[in-house]
N, C-alpha and C. Protein backbone atom coordinates (compact mmCIF):
# COMPACT_ATOMS: atom_id res chain seq x y z
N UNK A 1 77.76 79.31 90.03
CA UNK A 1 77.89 80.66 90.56
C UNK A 1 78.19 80.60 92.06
N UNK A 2 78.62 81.75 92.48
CA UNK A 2 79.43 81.75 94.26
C UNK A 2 77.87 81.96 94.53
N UNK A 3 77.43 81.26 96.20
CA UNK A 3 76.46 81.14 96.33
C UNK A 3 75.86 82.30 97.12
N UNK A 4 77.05 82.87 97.70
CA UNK A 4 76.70 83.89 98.48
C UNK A 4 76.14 85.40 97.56
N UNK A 5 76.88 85.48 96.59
CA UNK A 5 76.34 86.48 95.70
C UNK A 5 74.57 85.96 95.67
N UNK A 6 74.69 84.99 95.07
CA UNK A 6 72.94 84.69 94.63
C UNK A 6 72.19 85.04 96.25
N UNK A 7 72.42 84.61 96.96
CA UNK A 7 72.22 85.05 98.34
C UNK A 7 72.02 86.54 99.00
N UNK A 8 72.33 87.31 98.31
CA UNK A 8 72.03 89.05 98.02
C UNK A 8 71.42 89.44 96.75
N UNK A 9 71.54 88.66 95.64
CA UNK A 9 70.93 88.84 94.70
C UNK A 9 69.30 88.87 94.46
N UNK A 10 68.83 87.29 94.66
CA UNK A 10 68.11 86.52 94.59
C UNK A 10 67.00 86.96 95.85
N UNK A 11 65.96 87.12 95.70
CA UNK A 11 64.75 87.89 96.11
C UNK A 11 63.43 87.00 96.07
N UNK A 12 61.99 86.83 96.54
CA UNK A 12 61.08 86.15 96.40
C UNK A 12 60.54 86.30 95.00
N UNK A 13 61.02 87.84 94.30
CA UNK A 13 60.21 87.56 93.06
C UNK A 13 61.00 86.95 91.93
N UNK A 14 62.39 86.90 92.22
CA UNK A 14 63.32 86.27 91.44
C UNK A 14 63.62 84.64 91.74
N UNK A 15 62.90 84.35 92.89
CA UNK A 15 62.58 82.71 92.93
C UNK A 15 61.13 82.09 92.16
N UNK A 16 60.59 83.53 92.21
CA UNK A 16 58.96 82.82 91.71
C UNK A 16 59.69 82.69 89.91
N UNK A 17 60.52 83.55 89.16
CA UNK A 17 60.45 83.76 88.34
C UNK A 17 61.60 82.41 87.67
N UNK A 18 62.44 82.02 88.46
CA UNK A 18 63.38 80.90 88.33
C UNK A 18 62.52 79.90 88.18
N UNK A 19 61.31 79.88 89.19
CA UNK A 19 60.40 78.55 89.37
C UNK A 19 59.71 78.53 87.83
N UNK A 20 59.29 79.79 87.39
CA UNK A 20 58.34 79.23 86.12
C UNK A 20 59.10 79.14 84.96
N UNK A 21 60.82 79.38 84.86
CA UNK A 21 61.70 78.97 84.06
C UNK A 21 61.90 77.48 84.55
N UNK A 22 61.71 76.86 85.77
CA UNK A 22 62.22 75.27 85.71
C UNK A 22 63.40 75.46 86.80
N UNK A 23 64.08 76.47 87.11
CA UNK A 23 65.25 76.66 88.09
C UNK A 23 64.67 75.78 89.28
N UNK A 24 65.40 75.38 89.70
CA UNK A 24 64.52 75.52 91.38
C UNK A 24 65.92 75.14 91.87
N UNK A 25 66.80 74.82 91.83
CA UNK A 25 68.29 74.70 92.34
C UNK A 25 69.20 75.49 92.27
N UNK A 26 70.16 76.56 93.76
CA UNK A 26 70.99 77.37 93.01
C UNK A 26 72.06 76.49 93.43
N UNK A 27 73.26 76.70 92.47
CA UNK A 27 74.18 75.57 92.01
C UNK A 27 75.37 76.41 93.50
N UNK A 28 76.07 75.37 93.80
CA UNK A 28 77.12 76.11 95.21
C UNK A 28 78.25 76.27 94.37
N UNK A 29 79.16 77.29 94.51
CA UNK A 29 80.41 77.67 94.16
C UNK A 29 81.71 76.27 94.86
N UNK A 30 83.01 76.02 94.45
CA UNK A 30 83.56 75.32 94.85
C UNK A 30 84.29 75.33 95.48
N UNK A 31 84.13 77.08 96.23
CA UNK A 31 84.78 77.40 97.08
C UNK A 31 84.10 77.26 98.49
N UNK A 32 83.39 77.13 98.81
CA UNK A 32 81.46 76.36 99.52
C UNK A 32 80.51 77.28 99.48
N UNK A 33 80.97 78.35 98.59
CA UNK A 33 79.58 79.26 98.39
C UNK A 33 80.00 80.62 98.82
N UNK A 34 81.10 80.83 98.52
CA UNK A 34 81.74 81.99 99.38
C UNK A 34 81.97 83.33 98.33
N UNK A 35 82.03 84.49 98.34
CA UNK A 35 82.72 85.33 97.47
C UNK A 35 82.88 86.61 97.62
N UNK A 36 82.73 87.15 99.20
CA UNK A 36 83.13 87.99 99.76
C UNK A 36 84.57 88.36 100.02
N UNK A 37 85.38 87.92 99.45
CA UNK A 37 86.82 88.34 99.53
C UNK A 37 87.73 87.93 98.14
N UNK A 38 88.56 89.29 97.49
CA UNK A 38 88.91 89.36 96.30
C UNK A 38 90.09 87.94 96.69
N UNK A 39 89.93 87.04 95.32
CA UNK A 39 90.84 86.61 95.14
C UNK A 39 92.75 87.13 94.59
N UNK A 40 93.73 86.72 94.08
CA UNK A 40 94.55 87.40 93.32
C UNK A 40 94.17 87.39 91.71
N UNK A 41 92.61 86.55 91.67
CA UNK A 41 92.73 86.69 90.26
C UNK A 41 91.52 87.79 90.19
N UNK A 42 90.90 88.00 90.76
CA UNK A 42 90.17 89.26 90.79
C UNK A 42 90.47 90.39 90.91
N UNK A 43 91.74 90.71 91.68
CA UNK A 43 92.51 91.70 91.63
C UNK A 43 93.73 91.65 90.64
N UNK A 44 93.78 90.74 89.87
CA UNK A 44 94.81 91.21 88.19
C UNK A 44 94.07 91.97 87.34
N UNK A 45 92.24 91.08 87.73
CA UNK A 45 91.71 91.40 86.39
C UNK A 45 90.85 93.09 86.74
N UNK A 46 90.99 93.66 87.88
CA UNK A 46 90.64 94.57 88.04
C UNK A 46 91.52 95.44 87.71
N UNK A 47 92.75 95.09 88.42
CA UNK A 47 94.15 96.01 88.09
C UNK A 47 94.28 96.43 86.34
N UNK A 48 93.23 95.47 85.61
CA UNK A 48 93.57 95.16 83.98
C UNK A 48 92.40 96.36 83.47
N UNK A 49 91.88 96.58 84.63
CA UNK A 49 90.56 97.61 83.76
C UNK A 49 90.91 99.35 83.32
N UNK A 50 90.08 99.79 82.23
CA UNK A 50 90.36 101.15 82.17
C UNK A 50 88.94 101.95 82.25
N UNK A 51 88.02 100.76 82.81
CA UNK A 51 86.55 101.46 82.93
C UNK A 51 85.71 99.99 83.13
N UNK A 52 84.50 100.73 84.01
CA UNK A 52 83.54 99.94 84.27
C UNK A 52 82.09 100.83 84.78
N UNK A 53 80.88 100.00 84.53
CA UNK A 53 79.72 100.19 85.13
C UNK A 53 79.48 100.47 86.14
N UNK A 54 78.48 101.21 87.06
CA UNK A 54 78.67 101.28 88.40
C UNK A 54 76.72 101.54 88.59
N UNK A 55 76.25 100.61 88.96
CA UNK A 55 74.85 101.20 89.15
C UNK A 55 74.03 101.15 90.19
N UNK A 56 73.25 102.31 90.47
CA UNK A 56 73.04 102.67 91.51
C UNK A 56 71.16 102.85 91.46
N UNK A 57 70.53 103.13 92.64
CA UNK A 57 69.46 103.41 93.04
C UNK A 57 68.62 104.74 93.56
N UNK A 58 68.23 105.20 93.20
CA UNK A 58 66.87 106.70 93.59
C UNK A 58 66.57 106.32 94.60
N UNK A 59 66.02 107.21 94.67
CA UNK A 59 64.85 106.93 96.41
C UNK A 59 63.59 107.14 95.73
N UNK A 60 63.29 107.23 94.67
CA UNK A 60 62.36 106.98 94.14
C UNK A 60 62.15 105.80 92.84
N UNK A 61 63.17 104.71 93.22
CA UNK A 61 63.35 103.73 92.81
C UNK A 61 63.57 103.17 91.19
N UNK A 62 64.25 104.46 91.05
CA UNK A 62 64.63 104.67 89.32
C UNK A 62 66.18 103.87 89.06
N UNK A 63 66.33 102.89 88.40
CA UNK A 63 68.16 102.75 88.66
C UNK A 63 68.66 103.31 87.81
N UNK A 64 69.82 103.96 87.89
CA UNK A 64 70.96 104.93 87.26
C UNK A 64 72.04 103.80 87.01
N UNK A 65 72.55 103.69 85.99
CA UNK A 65 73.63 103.39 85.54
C UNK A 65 74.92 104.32 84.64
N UNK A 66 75.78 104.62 85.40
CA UNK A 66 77.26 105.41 85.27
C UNK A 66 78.40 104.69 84.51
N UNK A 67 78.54 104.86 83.60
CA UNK A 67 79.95 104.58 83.26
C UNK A 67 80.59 105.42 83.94
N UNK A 68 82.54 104.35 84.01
CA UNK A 68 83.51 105.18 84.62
C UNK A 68 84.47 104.63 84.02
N UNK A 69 85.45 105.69 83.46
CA UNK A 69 86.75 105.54 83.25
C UNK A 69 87.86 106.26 83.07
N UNK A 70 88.89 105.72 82.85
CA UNK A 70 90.20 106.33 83.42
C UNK A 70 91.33 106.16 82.82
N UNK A 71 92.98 106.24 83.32
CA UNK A 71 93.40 105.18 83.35
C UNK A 71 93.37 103.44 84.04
N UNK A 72 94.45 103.03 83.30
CA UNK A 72 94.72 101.60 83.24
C UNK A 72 94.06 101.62 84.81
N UNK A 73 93.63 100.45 85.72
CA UNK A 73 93.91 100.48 87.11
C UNK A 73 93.88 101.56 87.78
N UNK A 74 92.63 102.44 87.68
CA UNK A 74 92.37 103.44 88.45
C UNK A 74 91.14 103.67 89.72
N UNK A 75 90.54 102.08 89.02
CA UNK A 75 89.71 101.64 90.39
C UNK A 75 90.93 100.42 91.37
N UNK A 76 91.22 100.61 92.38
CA UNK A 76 92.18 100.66 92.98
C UNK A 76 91.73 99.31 94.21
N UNK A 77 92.04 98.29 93.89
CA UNK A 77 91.91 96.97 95.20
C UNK A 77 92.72 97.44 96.34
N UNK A 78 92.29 98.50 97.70
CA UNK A 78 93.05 98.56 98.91
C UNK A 78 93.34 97.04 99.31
N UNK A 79 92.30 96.07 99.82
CA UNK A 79 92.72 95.23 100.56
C UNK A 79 91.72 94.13 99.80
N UNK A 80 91.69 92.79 100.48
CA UNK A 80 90.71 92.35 99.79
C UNK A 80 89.43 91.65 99.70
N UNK A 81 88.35 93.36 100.44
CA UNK A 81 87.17 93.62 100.86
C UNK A 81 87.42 94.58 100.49
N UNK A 82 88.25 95.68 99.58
CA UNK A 82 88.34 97.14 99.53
C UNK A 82 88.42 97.72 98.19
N UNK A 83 87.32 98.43 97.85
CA UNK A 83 87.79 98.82 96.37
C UNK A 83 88.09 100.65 96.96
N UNK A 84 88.63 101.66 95.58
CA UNK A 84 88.10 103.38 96.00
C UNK A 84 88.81 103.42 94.54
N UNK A 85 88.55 104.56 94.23
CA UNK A 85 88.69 105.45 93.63
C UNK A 85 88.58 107.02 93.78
N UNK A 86 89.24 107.91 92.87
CA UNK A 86 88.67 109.00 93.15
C UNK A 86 87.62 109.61 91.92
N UNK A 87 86.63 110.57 92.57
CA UNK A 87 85.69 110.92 91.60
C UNK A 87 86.08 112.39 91.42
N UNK A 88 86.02 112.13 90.05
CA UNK A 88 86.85 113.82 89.32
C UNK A 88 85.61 114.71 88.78
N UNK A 89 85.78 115.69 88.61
CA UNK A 89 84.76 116.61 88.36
C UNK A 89 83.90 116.38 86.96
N UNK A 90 82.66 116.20 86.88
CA UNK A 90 82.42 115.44 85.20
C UNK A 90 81.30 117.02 84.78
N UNK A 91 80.11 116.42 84.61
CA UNK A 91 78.91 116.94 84.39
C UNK A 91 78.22 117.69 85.16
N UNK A 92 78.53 117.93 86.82
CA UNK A 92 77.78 118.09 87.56
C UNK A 92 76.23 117.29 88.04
N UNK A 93 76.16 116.80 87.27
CA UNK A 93 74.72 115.94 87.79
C UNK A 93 74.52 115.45 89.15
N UNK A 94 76.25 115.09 89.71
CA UNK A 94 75.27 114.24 90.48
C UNK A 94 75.02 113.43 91.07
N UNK A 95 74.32 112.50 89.94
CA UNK A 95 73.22 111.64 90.11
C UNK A 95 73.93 110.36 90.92
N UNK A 96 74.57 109.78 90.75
CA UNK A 96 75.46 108.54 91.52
C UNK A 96 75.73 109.16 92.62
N UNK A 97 76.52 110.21 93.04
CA UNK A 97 76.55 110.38 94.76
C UNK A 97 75.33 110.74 95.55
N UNK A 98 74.41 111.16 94.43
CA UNK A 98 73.04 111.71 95.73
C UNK A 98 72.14 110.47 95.87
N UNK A 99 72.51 109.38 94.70
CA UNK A 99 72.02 107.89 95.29
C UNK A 99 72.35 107.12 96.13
N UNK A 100 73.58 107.36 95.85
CA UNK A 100 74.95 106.76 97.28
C UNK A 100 74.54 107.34 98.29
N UNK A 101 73.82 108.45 98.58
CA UNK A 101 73.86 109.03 99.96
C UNK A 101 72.67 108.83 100.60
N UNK A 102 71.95 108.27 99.64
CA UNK A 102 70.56 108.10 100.54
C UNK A 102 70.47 106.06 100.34
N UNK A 103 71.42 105.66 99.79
CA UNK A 103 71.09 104.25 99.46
C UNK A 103 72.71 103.29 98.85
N UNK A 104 73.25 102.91 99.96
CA UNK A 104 74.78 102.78 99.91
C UNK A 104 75.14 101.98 99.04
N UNK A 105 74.10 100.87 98.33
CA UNK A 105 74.07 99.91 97.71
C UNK A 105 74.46 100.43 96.18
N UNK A 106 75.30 99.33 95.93
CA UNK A 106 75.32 99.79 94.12
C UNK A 106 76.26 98.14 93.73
N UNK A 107 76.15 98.01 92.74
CA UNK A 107 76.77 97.12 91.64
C UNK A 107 77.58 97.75 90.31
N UNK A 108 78.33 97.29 90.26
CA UNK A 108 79.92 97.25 89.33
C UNK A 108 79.63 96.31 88.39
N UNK A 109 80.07 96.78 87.53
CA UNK A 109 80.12 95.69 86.08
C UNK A 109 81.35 95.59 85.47
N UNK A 110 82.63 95.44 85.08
CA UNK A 110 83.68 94.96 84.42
C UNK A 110 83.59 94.27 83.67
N UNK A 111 84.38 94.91 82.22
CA UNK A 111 84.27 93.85 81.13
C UNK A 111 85.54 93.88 80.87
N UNK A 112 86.30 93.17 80.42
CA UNK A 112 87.48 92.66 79.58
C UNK A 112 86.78 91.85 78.14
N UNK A 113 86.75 93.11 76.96
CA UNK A 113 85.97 92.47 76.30
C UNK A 113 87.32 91.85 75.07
N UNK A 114 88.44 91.64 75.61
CA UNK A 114 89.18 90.63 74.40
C UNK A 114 89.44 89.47 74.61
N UNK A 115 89.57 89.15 76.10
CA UNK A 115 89.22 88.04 76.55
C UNK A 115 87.82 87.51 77.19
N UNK A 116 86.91 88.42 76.78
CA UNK A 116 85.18 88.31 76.96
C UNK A 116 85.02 87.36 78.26
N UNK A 117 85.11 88.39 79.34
CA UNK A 117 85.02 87.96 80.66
C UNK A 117 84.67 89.21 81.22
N UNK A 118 83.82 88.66 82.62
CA UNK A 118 82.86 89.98 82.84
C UNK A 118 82.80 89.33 84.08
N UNK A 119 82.98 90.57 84.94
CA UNK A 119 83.06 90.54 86.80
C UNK A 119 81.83 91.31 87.35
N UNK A 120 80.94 90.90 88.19
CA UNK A 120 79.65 91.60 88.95
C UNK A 120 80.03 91.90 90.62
N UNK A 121 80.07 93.11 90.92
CA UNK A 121 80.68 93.11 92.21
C UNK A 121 79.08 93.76 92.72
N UNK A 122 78.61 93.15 93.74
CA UNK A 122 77.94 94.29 94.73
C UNK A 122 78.89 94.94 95.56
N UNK A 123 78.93 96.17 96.21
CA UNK A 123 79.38 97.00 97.44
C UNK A 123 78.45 98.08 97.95
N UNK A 124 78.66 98.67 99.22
CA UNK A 124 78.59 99.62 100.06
C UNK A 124 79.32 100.40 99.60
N UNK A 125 78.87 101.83 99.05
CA UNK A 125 79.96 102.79 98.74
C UNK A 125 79.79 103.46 100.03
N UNK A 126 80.81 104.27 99.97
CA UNK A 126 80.98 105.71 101.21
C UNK A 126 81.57 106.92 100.54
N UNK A 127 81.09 107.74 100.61
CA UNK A 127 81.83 109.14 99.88
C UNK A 127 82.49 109.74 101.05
N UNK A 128 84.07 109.90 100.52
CA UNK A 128 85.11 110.57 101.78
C UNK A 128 85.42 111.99 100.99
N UNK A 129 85.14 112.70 102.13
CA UNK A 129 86.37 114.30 101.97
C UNK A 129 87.76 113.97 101.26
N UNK A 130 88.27 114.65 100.10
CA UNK A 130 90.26 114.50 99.80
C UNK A 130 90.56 114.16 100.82
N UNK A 131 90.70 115.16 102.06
CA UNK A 131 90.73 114.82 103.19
C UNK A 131 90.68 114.24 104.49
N UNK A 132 89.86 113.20 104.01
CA UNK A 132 89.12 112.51 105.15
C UNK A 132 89.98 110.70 105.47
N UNK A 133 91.08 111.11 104.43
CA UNK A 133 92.10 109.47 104.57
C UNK A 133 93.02 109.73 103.99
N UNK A 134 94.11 110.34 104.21
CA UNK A 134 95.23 111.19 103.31
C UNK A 134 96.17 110.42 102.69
N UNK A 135 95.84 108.28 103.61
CA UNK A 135 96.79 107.42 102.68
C UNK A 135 95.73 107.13 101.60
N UNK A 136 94.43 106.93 101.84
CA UNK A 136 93.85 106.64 100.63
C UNK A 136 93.52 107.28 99.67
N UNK A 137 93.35 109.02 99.69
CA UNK A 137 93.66 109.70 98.69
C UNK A 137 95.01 109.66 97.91
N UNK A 138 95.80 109.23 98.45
CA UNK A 138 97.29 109.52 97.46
C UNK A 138 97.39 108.00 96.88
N UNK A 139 96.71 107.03 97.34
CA UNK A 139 96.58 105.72 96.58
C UNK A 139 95.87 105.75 95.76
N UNK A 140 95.06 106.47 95.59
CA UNK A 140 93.77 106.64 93.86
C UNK A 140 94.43 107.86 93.48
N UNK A 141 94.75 108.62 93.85
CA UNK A 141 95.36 109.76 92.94
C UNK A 141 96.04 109.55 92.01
N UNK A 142 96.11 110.32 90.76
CA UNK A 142 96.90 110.62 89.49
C UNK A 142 97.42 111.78 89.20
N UNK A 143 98.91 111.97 89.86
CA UNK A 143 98.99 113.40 89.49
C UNK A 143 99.03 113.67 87.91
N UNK A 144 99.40 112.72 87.00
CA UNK A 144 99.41 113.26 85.52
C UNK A 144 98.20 113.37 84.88
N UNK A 145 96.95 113.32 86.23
CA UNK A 145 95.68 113.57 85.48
C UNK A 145 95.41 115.09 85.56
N UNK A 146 94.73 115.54 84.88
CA UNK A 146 94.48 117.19 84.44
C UNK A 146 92.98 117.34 85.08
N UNK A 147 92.43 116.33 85.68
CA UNK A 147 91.18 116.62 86.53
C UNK A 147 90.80 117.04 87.92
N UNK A 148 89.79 117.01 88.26
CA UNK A 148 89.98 118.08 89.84
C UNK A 148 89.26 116.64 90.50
N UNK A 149 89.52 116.31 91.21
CA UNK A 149 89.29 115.34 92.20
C UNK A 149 88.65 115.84 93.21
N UNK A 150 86.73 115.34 93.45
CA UNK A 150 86.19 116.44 94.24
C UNK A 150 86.28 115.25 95.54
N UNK A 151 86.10 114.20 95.25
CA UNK A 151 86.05 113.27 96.47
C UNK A 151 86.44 112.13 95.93
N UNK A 152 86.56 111.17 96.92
CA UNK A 152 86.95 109.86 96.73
C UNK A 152 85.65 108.54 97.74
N UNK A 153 85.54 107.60 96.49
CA UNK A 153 84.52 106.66 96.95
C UNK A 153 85.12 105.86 97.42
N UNK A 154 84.74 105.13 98.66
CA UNK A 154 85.23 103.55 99.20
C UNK A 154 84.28 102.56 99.04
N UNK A 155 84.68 101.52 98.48
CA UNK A 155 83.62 100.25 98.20
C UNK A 155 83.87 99.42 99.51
N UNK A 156 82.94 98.85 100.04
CA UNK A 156 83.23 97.69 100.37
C UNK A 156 82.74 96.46 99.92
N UNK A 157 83.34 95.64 99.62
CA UNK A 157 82.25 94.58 98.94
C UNK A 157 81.67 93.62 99.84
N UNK A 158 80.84 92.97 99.29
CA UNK A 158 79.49 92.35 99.61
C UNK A 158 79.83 90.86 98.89
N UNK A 159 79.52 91.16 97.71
CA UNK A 159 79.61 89.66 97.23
C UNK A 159 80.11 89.60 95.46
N UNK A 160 81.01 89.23 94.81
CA UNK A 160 81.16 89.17 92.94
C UNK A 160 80.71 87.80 92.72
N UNK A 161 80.71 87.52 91.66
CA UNK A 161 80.47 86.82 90.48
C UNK A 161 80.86 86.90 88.99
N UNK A 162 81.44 85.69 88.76
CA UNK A 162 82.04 85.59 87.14
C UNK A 162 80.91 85.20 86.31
N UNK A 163 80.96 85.95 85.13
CA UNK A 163 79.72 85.81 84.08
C UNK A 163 80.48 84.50 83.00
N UNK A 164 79.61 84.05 82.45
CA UNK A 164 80.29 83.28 81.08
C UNK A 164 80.31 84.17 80.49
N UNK A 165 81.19 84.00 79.34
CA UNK A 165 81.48 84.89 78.30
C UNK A 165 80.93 84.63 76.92
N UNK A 166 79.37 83.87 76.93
CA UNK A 166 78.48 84.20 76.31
C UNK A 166 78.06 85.01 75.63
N UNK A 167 78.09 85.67 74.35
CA UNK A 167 77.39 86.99 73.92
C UNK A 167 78.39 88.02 73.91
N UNK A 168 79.53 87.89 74.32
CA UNK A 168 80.23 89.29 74.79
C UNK A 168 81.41 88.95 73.38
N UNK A 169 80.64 90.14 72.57
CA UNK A 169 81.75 90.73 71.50
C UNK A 169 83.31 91.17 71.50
N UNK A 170 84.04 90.46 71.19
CA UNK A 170 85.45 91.09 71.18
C UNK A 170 85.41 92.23 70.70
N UNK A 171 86.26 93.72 71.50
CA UNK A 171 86.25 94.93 71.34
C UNK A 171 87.71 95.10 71.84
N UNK A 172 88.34 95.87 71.24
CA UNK A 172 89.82 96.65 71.43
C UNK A 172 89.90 97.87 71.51
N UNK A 173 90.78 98.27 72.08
CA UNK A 173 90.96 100.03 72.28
C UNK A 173 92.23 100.26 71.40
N UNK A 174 92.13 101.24 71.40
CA UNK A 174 93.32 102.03 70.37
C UNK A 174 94.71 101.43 70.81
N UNK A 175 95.04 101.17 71.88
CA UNK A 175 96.38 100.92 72.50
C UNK A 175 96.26 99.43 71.77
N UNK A 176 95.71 98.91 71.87
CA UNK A 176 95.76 97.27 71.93
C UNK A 176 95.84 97.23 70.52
N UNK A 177 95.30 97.35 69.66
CA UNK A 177 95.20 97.68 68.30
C UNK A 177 97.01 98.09 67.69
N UNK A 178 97.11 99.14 68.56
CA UNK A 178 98.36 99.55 68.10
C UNK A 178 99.64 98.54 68.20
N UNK A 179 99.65 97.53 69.89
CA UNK A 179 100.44 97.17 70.22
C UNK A 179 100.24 95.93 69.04
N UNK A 180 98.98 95.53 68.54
CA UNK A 180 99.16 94.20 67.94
C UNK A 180 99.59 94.57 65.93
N UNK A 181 99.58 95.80 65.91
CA UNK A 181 99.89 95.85 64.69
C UNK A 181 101.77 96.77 64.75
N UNK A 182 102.03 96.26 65.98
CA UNK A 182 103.29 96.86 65.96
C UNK A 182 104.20 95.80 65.04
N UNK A 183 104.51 95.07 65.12
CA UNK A 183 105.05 93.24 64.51
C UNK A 183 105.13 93.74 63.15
N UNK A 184 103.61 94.06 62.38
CA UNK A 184 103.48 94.32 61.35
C UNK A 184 104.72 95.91 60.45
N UNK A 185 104.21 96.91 61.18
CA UNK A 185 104.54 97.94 61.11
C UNK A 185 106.43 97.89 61.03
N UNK A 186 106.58 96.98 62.07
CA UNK A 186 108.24 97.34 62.13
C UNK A 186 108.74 96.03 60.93
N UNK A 187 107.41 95.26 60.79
CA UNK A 187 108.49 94.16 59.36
C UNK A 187 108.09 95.18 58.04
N UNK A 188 107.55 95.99 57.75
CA UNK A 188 107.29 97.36 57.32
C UNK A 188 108.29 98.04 57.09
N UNK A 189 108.65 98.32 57.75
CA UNK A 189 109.95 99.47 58.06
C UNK A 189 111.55 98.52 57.90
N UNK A 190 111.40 97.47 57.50
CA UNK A 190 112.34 96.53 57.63
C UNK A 190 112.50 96.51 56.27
N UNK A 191 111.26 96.17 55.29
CA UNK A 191 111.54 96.05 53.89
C UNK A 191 111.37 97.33 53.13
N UNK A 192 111.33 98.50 53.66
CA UNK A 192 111.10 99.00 52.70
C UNK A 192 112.70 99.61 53.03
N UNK A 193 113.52 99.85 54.11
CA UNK A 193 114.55 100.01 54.19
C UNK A 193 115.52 99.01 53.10
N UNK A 194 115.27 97.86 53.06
CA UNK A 194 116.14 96.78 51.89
C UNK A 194 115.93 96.99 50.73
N UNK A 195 114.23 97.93 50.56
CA UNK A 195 114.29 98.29 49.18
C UNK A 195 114.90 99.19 48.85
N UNK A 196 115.08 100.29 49.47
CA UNK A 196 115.52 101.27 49.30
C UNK A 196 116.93 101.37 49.03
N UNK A 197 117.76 100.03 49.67
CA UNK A 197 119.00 99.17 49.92
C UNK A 197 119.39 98.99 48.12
N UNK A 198 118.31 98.21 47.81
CA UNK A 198 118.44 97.98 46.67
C UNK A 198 118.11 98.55 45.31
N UNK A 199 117.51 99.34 45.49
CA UNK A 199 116.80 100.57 44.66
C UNK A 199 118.07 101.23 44.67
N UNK A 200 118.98 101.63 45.19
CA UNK A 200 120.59 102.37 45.23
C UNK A 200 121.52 101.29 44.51
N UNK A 201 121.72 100.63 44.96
CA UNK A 201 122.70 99.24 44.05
C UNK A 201 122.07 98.70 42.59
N UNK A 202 121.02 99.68 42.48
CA UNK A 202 120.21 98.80 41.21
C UNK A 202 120.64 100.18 40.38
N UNK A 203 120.39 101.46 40.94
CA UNK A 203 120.92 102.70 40.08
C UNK A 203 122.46 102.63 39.94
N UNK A 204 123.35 102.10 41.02
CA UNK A 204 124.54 102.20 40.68
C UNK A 204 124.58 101.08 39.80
N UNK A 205 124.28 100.20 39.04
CA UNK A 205 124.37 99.23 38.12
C UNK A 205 124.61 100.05 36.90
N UNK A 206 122.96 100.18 36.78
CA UNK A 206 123.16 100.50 35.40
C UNK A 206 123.61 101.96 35.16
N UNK A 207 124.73 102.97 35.90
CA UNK A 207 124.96 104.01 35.27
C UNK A 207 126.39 103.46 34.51
């Protein structure tokens, strides 16, 4: 694991608790422990998402966990220390920006569950006015979305980590499904056209 993540992670009660599992070594990344800055393969596989986790903290120390999703690549890599998006009008609750505002901290979860790989980002969010960055609003924007865009979040990150892909069930979405039974569908449409080919040359036979 990148060492610097475990390095924000990793806490006195999460060393006592490593110790009575047998841990007592955290292993260094081979980059020397580094993981504060998106690689290009962290930003394909983000660009690849259509939703992810985002969880956050109370001030009365409850954690909230948010799903979010969208389109394809709608959480948006500015630079690479920079995530945003925009947040569209849902439920009213809430609950994720009034945690963000008293407690900047939150963690991201990404799954790519067909190639069962899973990304952990900590960041600093910031909640901006539409207004308040007029290039970075029109960089998360979707005009073919039908939602009201009340603000837009800026991440900054802190530190990720790659999970093994241990445990993590292959799952497909409708698109993917479709694209892989396209092959099928059009050798489909291939024979039943030759039957039909021949189903005519078989009536002109025998009249």
């Amino acid at each position: 694991m990148p060492y610097h993540f475990l390095e924000v992670a990793v806490t006195p009660s999460i060393q006592a608790a490593q110790a009575d599992m047998g841990v007592d070594q955290i292993r260094m990344g081979s980059d020397g422990g580094r993981s504060d800055r998106f690689t290009e393969n962290e930003v394909a596989f983000i660009a690849g998402r259509d939703s992810f986790y985002m969880a956050s903290v109370s001030e009365t120390g409850w954690p909230y966990v948010q799903h979010r999703g969208g389109k394809t690549g709608f959480l948006k890599v500015i630079d690479d220390q920079t995530l945003a998006f925009a947040d569209y009008r849902g439920n009213r609750q809430y609950i994720s920006a009034g945690n963000l505002a008293a407690n900047d901290r939150a963690c991201l979860f990404l799954m790519d569950y067909v190639r069962r790989a899973r990304l952990k980002i900590f960041v600093h969010v910031e909640r901006l006015a539409l207004d308040a960055d007029q290039a970075l609003t029109e960089a998360v924007s979707d005009v073919s979305y039908k939602g009201r865009a009340e603000r837009i979040f800026r991440l900054r990150l802190e530190a990720y980590d790659w999970n093994c892909p241990q445990h993590i069930t292959p799952r497909y979405t409708e698109r993917e499904v479709e694209q892989a039974v396209l092959p099928l569908r059009e050798r489909l449409s291939q024979l039943e056209a030759e039957n039909a080919t021949l189903r005519v040359r078989l009536e002109a036979l025998q009249k």
